[in-house]
Protein backbone atom coordinates (compact mmCIF):
# COMPACT_ATOMS: atom_id res chain seq x y z
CA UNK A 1 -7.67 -1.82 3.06
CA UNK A 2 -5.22 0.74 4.38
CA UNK A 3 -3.50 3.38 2.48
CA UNK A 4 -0.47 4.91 4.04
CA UNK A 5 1.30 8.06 2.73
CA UNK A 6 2.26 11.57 3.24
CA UNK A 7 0.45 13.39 0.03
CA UNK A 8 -3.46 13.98 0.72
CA UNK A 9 -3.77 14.54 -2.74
CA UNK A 10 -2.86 10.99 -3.35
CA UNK A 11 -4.53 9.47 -0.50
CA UNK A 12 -7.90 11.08 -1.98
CA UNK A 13 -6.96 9.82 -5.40
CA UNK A 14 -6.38 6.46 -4.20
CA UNK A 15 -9.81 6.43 -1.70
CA UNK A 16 -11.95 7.54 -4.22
CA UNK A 17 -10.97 4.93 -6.38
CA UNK A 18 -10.77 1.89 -4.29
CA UNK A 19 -14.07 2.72 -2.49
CA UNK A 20 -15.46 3.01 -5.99
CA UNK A 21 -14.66 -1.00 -6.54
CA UNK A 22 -16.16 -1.50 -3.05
CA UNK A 23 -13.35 -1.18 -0.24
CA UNK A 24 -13.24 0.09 2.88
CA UNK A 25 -10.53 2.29 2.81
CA UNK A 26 -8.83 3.50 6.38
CA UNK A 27 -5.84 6.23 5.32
CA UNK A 28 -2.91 7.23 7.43
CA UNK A 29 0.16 9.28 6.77
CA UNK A 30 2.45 7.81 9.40
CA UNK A 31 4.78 5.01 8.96
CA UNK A 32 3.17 4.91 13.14
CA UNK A 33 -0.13 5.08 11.66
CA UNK A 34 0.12 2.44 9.25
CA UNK A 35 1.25 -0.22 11.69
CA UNK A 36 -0.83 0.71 14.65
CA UNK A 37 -3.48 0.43 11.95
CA UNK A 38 -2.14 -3.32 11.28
CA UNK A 39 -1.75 -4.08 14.62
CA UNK A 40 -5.67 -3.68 15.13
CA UNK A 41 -7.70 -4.05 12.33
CA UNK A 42 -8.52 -7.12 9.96
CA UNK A 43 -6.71 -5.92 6.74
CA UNK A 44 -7.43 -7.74 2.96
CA UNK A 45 -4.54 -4.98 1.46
CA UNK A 46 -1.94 -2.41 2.48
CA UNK A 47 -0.97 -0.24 0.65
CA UNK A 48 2.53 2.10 1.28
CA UNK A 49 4.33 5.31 0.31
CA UNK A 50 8.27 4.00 0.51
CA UNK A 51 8.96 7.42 2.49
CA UNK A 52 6.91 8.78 4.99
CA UNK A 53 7.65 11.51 7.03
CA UNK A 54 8.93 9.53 10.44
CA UNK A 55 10.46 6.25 8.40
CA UNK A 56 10.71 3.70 5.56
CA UNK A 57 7.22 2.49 4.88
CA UNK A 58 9.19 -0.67 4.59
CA UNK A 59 8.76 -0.87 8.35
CA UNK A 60 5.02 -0.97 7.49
CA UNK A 61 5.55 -3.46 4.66
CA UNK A 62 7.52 -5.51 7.19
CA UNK A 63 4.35 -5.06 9.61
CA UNK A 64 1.63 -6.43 7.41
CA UNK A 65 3.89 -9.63 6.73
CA UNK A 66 4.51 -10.38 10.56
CA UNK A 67 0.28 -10.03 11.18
CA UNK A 68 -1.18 -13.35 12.40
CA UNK A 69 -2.48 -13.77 8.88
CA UNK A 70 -0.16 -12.16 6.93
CA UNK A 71 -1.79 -8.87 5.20
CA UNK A 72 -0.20 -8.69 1.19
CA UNK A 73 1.15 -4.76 0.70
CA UNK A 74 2.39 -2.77 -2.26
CA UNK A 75 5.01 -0.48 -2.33
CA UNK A 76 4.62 3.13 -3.96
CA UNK A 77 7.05 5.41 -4.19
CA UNK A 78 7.83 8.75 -6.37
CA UNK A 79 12.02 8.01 -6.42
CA UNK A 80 11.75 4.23 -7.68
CA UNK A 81 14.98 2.87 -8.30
CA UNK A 82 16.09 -0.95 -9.11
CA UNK A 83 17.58 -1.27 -5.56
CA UNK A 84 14.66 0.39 -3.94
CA UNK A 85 12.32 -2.12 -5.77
CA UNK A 86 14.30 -4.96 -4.74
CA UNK A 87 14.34 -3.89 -1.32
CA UNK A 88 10.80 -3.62 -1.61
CA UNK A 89 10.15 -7.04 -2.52
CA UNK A 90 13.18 -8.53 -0.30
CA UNK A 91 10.87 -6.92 2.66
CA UNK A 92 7.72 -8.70 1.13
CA UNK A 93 6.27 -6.71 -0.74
CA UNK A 94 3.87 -8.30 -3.25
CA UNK A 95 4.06 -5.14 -5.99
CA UNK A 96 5.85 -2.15 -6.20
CA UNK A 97 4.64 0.99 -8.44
CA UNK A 98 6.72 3.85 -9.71
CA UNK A 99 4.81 7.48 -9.29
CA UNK A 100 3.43 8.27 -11.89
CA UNK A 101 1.18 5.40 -12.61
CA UNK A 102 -1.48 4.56 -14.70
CA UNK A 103 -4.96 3.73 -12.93
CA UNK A 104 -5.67 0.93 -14.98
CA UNK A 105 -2.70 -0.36 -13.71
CA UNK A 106 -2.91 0.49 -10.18
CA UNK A 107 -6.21 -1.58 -9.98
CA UNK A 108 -4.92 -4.39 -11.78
CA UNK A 109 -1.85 -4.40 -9.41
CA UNK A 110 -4.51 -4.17 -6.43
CA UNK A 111 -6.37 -6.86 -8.11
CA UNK A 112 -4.06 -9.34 -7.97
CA UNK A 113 -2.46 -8.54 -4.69
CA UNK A 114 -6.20 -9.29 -3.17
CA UNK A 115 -6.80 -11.92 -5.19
CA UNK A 116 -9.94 -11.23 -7.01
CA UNK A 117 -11.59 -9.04 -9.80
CA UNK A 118 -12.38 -5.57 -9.56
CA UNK A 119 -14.53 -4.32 -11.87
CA UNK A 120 -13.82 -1.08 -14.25
């Protein structure tokens, strides 16, 4: 699973947790990162800040889609606005969160995009 955003605090936040239900979690804070990251690993999620510091983590959105087996990604962002949320999905995202979110529904959201249960 790959997390990609600018805010360590978040990355940690969202590392501890996933690794908690069992993922291997590989972080970046690079819209670069994220899709040399896709370009080279076997992914089951990705998981994307909207801005990152060198682009639209659309671009990285846009990368996981275009893999040879297309990776599913959701979208988080701390400025969520109807147009950025369409955008979001128009680009393929399969979920888009507004920051601040609850972690019960973060997991569920990462639940479904992966297709299978994660426990509490």
């Amino acid at each position: 699973m790959l997390v990609v955003d600018d805010e360590a605090d978040l990355v940690a936040s969202y590392e501890r947790l996933l690794r908690r239900h069992g993922y291997r979690v590989i972080a970046e804070d690079s819209r670069q990162g994220g899709i040399a990251v896709i370009e080279r690993e076997p992914l089951v999620l990705v998981i994307s800040d909207l801005r990152l510091p060198d682009g639209d983590g659309l671009d990285v959105v846009r990368a996981a889609r275009r893999a040879p087996t297309p990776i599913p990604a959701i979208v988080v962002t701390g400025f969520g606005t109807a147009a950025s949320r369409q955008a979001a999905l128009a680009a393929g995202a399969c979920a888009y969160l507004a920051k601040p979110f609850a972690t019960a529904n973060f997991t569920a959201v990462v639940q479904q995009a992966v297709g299978r249960s994660v426990p509490e």
